[in-house]
N, C-alpha and C. Protein backbone atom coordinates (compact mmCIF):
# COMPACT_ATOMS: atom_id res chain seq x y z
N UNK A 1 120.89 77.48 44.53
CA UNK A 1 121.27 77.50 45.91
C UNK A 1 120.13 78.11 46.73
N UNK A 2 119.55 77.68 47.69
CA UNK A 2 118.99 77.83 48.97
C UNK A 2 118.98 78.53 49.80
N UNK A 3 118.33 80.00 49.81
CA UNK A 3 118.81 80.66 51.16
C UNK A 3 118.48 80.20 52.46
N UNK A 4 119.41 80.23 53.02
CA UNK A 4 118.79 80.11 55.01
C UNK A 4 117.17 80.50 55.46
N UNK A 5 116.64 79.57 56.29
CA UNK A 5 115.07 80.12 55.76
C UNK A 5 115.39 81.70 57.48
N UNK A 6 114.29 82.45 57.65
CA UNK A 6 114.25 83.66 57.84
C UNK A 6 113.44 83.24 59.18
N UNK A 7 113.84 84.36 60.55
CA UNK A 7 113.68 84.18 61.83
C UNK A 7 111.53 83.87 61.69
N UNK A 8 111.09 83.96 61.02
CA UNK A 8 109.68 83.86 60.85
C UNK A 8 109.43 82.47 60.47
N UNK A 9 110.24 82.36 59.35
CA UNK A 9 109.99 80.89 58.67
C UNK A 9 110.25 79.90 60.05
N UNK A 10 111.05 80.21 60.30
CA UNK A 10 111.48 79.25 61.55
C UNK A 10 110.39 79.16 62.73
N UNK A 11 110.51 79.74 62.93
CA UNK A 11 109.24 80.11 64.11
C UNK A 11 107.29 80.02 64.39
N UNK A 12 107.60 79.19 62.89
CA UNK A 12 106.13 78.99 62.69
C UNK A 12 105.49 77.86 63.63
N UNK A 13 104.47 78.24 64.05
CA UNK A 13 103.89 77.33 64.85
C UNK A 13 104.45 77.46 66.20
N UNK A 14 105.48 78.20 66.64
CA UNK A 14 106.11 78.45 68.17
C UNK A 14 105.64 79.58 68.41
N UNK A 15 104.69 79.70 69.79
CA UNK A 15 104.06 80.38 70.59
C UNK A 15 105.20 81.24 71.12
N UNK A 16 105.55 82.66 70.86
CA UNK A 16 106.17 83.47 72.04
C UNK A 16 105.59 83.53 73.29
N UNK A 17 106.87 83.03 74.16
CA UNK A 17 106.43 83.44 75.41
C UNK A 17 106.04 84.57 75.84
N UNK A 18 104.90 84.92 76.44
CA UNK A 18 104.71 86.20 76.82
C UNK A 18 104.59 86.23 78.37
N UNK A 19 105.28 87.80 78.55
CA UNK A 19 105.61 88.09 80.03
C UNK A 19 104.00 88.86 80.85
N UNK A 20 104.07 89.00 82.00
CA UNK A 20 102.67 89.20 82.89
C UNK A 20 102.80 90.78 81.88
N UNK A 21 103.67 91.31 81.96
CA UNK A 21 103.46 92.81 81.84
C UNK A 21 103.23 93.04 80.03
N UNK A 22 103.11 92.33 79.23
CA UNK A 22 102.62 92.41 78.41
C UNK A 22 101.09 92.43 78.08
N UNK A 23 100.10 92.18 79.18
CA UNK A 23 99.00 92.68 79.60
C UNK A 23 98.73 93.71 80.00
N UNK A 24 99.44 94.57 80.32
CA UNK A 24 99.75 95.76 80.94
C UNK A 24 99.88 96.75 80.42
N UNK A 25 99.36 98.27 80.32
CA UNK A 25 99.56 98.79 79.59
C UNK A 25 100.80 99.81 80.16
N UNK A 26 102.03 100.66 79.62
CA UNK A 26 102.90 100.78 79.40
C UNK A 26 103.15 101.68 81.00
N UNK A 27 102.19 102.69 80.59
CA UNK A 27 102.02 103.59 82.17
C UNK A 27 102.06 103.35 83.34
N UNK A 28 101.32 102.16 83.27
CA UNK A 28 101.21 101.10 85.01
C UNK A 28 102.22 100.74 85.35
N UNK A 29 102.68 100.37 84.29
CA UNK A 29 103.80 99.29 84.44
C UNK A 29 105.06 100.48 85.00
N UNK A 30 105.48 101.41 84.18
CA UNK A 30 106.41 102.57 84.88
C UNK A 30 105.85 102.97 86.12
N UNK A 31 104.83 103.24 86.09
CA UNK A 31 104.59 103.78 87.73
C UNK A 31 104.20 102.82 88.99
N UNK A 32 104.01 101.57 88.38
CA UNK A 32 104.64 100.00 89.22
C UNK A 32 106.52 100.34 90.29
N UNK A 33 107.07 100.56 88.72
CA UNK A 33 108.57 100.46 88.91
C UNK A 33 108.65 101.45 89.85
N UNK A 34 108.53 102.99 89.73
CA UNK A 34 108.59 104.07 90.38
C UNK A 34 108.08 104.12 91.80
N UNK A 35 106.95 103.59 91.84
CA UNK A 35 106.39 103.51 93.37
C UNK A 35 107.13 102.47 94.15
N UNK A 36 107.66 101.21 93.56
CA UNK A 36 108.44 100.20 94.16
C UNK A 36 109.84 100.55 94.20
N UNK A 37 110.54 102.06 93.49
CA UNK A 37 112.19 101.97 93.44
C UNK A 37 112.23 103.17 94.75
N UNK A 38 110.91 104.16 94.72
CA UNK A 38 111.18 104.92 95.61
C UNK A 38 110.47 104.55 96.95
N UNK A 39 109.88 103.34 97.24
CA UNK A 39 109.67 102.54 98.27
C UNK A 39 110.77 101.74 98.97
N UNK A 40 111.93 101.33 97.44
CA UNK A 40 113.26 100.67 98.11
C UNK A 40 113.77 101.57 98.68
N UNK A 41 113.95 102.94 97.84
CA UNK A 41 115.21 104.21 98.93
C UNK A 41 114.16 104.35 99.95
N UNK A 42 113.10 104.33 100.34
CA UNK A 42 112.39 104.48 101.64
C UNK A 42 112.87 103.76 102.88
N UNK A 43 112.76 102.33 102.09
CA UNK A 43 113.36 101.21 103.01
C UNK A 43 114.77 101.30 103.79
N UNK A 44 115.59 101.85 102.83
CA UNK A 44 116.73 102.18 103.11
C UNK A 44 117.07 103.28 103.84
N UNK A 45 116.63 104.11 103.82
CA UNK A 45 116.42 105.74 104.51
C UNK A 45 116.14 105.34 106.14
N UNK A 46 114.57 104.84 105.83
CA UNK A 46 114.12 104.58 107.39
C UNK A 46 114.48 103.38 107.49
N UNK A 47 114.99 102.65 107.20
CA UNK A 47 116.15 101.25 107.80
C UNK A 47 116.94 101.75 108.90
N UNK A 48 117.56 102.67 108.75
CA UNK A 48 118.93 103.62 108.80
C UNK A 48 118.35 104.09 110.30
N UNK A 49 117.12 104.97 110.23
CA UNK A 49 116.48 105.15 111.58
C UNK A 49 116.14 104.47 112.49
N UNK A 50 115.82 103.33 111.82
CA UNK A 50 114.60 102.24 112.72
C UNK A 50 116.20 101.57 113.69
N UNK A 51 117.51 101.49 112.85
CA UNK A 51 118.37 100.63 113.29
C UNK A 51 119.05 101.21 114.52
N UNK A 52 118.80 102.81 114.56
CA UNK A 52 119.55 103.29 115.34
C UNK A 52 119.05 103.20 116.94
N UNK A 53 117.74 102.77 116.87
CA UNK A 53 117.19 102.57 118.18
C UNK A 53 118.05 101.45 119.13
N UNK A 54 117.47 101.48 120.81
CA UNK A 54 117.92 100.87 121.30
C UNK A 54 117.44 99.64 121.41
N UNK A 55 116.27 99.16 121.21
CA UNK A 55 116.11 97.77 121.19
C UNK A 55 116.72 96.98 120.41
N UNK A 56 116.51 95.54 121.09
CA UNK A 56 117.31 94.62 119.88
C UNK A 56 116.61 94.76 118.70
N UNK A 57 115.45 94.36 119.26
CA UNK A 57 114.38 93.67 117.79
C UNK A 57 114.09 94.85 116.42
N UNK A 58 114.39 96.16 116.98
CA UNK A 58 114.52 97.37 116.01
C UNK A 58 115.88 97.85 115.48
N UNK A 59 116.80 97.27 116.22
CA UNK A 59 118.18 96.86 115.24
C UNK A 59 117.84 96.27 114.47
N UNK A 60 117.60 94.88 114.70
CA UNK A 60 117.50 93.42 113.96
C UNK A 60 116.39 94.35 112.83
N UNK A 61 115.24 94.87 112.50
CA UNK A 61 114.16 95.25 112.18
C UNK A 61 114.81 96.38 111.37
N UNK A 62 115.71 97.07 111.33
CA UNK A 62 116.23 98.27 110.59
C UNK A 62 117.25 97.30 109.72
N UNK A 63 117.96 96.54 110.32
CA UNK A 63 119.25 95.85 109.18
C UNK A 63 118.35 94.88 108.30
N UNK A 64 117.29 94.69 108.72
CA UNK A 64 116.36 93.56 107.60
C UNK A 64 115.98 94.85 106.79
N UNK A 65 115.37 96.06 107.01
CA UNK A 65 114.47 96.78 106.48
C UNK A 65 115.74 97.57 105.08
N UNK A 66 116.97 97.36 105.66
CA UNK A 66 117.82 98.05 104.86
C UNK A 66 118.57 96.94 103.52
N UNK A 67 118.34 95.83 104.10
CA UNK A 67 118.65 94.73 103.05
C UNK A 67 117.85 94.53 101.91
N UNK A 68 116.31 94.49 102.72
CA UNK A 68 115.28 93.76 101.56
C UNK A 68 114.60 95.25 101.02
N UNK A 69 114.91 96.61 101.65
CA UNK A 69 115.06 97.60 100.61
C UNK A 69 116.24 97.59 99.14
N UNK A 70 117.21 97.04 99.77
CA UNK A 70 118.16 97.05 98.87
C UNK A 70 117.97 96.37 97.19
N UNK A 71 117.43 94.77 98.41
CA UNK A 71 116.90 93.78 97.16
C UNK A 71 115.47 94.50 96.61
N UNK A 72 114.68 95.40 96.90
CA UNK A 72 113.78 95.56 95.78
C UNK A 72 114.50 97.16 95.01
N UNK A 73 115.14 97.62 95.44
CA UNK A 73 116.14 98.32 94.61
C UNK A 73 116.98 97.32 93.27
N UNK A 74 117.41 96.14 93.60
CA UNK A 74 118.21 95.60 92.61
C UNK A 74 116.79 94.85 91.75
N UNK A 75 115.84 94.41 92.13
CA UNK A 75 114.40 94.07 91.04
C UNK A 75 114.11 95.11 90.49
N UNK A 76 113.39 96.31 90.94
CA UNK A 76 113.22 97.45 90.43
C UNK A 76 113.91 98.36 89.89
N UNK A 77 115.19 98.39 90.05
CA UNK A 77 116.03 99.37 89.55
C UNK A 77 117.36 98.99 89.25
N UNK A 78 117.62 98.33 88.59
CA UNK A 78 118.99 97.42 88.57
C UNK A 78 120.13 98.80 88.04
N UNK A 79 119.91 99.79 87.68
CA UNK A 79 120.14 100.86 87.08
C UNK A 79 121.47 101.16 88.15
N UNK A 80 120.94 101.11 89.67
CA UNK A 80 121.76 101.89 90.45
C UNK A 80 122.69 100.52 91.05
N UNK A 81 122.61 99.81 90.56
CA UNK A 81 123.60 98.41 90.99
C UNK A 81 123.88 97.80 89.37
N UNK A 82 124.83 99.32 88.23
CA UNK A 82 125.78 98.95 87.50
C UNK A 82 126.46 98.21 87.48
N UNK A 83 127.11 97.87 88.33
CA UNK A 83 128.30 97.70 88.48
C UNK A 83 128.67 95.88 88.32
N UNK A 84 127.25 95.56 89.54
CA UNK A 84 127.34 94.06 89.78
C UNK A 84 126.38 93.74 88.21
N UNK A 85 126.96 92.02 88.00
CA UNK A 85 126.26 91.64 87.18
C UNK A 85 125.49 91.31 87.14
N UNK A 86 125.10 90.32 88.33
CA UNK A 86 123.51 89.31 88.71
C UNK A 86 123.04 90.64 89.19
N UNK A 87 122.71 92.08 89.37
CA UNK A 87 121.70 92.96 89.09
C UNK A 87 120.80 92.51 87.98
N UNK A 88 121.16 92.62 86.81
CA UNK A 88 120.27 92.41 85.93
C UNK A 88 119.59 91.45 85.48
N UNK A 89 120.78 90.36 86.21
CA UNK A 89 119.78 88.97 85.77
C UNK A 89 118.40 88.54 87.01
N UNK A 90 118.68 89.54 88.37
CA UNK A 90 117.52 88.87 88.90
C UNK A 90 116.85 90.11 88.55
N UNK A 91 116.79 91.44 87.87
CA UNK A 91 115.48 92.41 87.34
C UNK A 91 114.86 91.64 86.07
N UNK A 92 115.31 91.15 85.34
CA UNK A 92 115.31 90.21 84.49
C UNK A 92 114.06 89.02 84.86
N UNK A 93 115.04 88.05 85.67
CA UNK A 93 114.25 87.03 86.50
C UNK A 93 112.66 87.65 86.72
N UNK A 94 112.72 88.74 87.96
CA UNK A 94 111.71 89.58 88.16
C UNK A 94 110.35 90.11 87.22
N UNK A 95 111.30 90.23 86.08
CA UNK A 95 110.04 90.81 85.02
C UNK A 95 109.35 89.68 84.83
N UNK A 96 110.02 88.60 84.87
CA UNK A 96 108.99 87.30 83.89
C UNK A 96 108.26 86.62 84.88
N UNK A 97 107.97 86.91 86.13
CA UNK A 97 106.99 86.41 87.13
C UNK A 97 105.86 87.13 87.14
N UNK A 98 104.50 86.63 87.79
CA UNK A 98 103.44 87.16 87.09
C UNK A 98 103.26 88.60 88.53
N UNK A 99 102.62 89.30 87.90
CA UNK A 99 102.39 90.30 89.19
C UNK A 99 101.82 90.23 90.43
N UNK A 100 101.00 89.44 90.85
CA UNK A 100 100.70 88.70 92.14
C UNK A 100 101.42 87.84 93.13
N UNK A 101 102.72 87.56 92.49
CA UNK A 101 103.55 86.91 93.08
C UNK A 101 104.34 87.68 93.68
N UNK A 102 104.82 89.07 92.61
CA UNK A 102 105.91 90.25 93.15
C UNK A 102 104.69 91.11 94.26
N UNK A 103 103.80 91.03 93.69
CA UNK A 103 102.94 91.66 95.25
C UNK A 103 102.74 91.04 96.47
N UNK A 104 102.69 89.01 96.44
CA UNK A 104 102.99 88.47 97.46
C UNK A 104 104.54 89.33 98.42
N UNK A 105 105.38 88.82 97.09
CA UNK A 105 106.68 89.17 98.08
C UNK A 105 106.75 90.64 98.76
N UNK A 106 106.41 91.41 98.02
CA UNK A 106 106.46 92.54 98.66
C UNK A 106 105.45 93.13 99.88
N UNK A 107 104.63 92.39 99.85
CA UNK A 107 103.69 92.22 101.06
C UNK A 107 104.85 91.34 102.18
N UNK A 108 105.08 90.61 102.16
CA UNK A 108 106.11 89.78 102.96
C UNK A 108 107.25 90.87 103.70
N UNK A 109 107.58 91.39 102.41
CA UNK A 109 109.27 92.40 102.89
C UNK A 109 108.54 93.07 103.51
N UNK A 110 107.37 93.56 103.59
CA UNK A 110 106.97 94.91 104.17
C UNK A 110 106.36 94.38 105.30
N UNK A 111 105.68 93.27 105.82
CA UNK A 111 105.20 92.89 107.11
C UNK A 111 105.80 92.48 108.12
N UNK A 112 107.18 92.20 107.44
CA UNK A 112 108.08 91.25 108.60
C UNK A 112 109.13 92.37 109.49
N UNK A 113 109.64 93.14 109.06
CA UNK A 113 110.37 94.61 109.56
C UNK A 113 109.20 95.25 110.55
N UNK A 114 108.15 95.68 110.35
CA UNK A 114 107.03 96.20 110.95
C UNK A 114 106.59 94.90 112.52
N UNK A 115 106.33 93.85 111.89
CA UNK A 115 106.25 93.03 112.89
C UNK A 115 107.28 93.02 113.96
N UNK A 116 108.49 93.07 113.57
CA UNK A 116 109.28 92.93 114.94
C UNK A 116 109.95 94.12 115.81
N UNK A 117 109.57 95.35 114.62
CA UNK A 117 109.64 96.63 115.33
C UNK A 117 108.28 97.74 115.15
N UNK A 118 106.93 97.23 116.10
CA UNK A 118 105.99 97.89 115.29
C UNK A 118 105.71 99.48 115.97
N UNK A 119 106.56 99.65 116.96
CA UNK A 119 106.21 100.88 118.12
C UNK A 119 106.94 102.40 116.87
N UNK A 120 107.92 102.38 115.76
CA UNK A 120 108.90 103.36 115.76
C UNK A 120 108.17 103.98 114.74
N UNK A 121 108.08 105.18 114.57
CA UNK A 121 107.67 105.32 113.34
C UNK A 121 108.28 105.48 111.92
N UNK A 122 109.49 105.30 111.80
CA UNK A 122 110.56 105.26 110.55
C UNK A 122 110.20 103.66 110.31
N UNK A 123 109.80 102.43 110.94
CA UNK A 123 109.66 101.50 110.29
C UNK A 123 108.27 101.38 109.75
N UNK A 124 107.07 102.48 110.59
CA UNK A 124 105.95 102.48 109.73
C UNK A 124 105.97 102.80 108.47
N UNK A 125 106.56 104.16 108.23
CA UNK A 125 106.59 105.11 107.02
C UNK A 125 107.26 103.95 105.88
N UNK A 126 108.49 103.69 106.41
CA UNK A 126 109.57 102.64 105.18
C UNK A 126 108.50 101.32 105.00
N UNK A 127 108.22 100.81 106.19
CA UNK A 127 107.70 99.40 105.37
C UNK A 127 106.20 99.56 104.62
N UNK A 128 105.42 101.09 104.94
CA UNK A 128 104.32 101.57 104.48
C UNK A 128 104.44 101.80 103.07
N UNK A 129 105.47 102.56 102.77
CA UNK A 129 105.85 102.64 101.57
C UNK A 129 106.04 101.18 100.50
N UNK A 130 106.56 100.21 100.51
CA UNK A 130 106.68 99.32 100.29
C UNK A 130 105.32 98.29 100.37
N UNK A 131 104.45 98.44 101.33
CA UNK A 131 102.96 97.99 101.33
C UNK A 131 102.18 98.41 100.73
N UNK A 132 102.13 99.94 100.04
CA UNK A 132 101.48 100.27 99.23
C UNK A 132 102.12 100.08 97.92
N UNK A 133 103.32 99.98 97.43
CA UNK A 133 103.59 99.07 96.25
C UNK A 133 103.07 97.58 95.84
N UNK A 134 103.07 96.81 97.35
CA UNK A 134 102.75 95.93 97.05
C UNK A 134 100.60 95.58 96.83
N UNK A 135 100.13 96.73 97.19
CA UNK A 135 98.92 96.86 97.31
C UNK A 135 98.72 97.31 95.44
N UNK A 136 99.54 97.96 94.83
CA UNK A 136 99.64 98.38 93.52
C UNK A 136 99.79 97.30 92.73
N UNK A 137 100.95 96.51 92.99
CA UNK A 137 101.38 95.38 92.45
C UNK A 137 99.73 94.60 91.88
N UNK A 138 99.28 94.26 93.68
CA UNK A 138 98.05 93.22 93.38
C UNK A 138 96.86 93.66 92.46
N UNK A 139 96.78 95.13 92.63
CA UNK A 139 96.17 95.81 91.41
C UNK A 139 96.08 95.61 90.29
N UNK A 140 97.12 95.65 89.56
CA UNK A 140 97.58 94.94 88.49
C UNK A 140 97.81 93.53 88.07
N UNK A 141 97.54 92.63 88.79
CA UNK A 141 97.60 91.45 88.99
C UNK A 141 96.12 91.18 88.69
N UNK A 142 94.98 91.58 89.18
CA UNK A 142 93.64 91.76 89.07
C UNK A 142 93.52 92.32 88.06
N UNK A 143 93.92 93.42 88.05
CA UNK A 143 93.72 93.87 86.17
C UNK A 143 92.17 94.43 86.50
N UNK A 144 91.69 94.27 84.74
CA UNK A 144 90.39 94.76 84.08
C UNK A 144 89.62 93.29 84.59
N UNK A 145 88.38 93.48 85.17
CA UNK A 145 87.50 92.73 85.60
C UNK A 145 86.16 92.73 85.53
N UNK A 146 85.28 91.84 84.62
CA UNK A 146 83.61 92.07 85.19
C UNK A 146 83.30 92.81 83.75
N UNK A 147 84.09 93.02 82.51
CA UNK A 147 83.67 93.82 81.31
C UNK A 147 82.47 93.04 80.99
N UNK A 148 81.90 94.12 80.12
CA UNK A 148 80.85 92.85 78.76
C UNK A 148 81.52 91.62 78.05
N UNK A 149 82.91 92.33 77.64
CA UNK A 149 83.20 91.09 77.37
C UNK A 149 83.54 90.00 77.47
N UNK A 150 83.95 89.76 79.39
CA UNK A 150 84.34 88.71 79.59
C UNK A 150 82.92 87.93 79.91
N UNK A 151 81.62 88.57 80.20
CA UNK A 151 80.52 87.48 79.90
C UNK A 151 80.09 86.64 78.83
N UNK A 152 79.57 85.46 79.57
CA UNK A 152 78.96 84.44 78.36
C UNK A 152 78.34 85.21 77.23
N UNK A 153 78.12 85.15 76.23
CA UNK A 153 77.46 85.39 75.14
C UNK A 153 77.26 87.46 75.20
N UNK A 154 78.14 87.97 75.58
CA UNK A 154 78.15 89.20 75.49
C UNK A 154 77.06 89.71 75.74
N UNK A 155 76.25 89.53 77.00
CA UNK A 155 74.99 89.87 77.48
C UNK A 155 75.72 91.28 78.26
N UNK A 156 74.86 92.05 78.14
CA UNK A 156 74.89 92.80 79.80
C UNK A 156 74.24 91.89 81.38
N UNK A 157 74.80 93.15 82.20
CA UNK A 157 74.21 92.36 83.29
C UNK A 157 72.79 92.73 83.69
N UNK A 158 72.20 93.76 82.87
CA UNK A 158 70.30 94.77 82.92
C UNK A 158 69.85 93.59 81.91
N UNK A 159 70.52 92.41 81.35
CA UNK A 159 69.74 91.64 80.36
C UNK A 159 68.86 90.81 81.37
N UNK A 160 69.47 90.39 82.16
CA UNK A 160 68.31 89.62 82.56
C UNK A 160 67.09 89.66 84.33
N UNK A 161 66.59 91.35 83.53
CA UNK A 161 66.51 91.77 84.74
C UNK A 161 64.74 91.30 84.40
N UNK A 162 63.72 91.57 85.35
CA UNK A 162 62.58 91.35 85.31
C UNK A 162 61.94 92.52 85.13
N UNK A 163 61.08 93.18 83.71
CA UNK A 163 60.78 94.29 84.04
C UNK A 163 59.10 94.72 84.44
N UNK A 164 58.93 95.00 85.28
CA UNK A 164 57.22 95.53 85.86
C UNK A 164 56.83 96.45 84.78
């Protein structure tokens, strides 16, 4: 009799998918999360301020700033939205996109609140917070750049200098 062949046997020749943050080394990647979960309670905090003003457009500009804080609270931290289920499936979703894309978006959440209320300063601080995540994000997205080893034939760059 035949045993069942074994999760390896099977898998031969199938490439695991690998996620952006598996380039990443472990540290970045937590202090990615951390700068983007305490950028969402930012959002949310000074949402709260920005909304209380009297203009329209800094209402409108605080209830956006308190939403799309929320949503990078449920990417970044699905932790504090137990309860619901699609929490985890869009932190989930989230992880497997490459990091330039989550820095697009978060460049986005953070320009559009600021744009339509740019005079207050609770929407500077909140959507600032959130712009410098997303300035982190693209960091990491760029990565390690310009080594020896990513040149042709493992030259330095003093190889082909002219010397007097």
């Amino acid at each position: 009799m035949s045993q069942p062949p074994t999760d390896s046997e099977q898998n031969v020749g199938v490439e695991k998918k690998r996620r952006p943050a598996d380039d990443v080394p472990w540290g970045f990647r937590i202090l990615g999360r951390v700068l983007a979960t305490v950028a969402g309670l930012g959002m949310c905090l000074f949402g709260v301020f920005t909304a209380i003003a009297l203009n329209g457009d800094c209402i409108l500009s605080g209830l956006l700033m308190i939403g799309l804080g929320v949503l990078v609270l449920v990417i970044e931290a699905p932790v504090f939205f137990s309860k619901l289920k699609c929490a985890e499936k869009v932190s989930d979703f989230m992880a497997r996109i490459p990091y330039f894309i989550r820095a697009f978006l978060y460049l986005v959440f953070s320009i559009v609140p600021f744009a339509l209320c740019p005079g207050i300063g609770s929407s500077f601080f909140g959507c600032g917070l959130l712009f410098l995540a997303a300035v982190y994000y693209g960091v990491i997205a760029i990565g390690k750049k310009g080594g020896a080893k990513s040149q042709p034939g493992g030259t330095s760059s003093t190889a082909n200098l002219v010397g007097n």
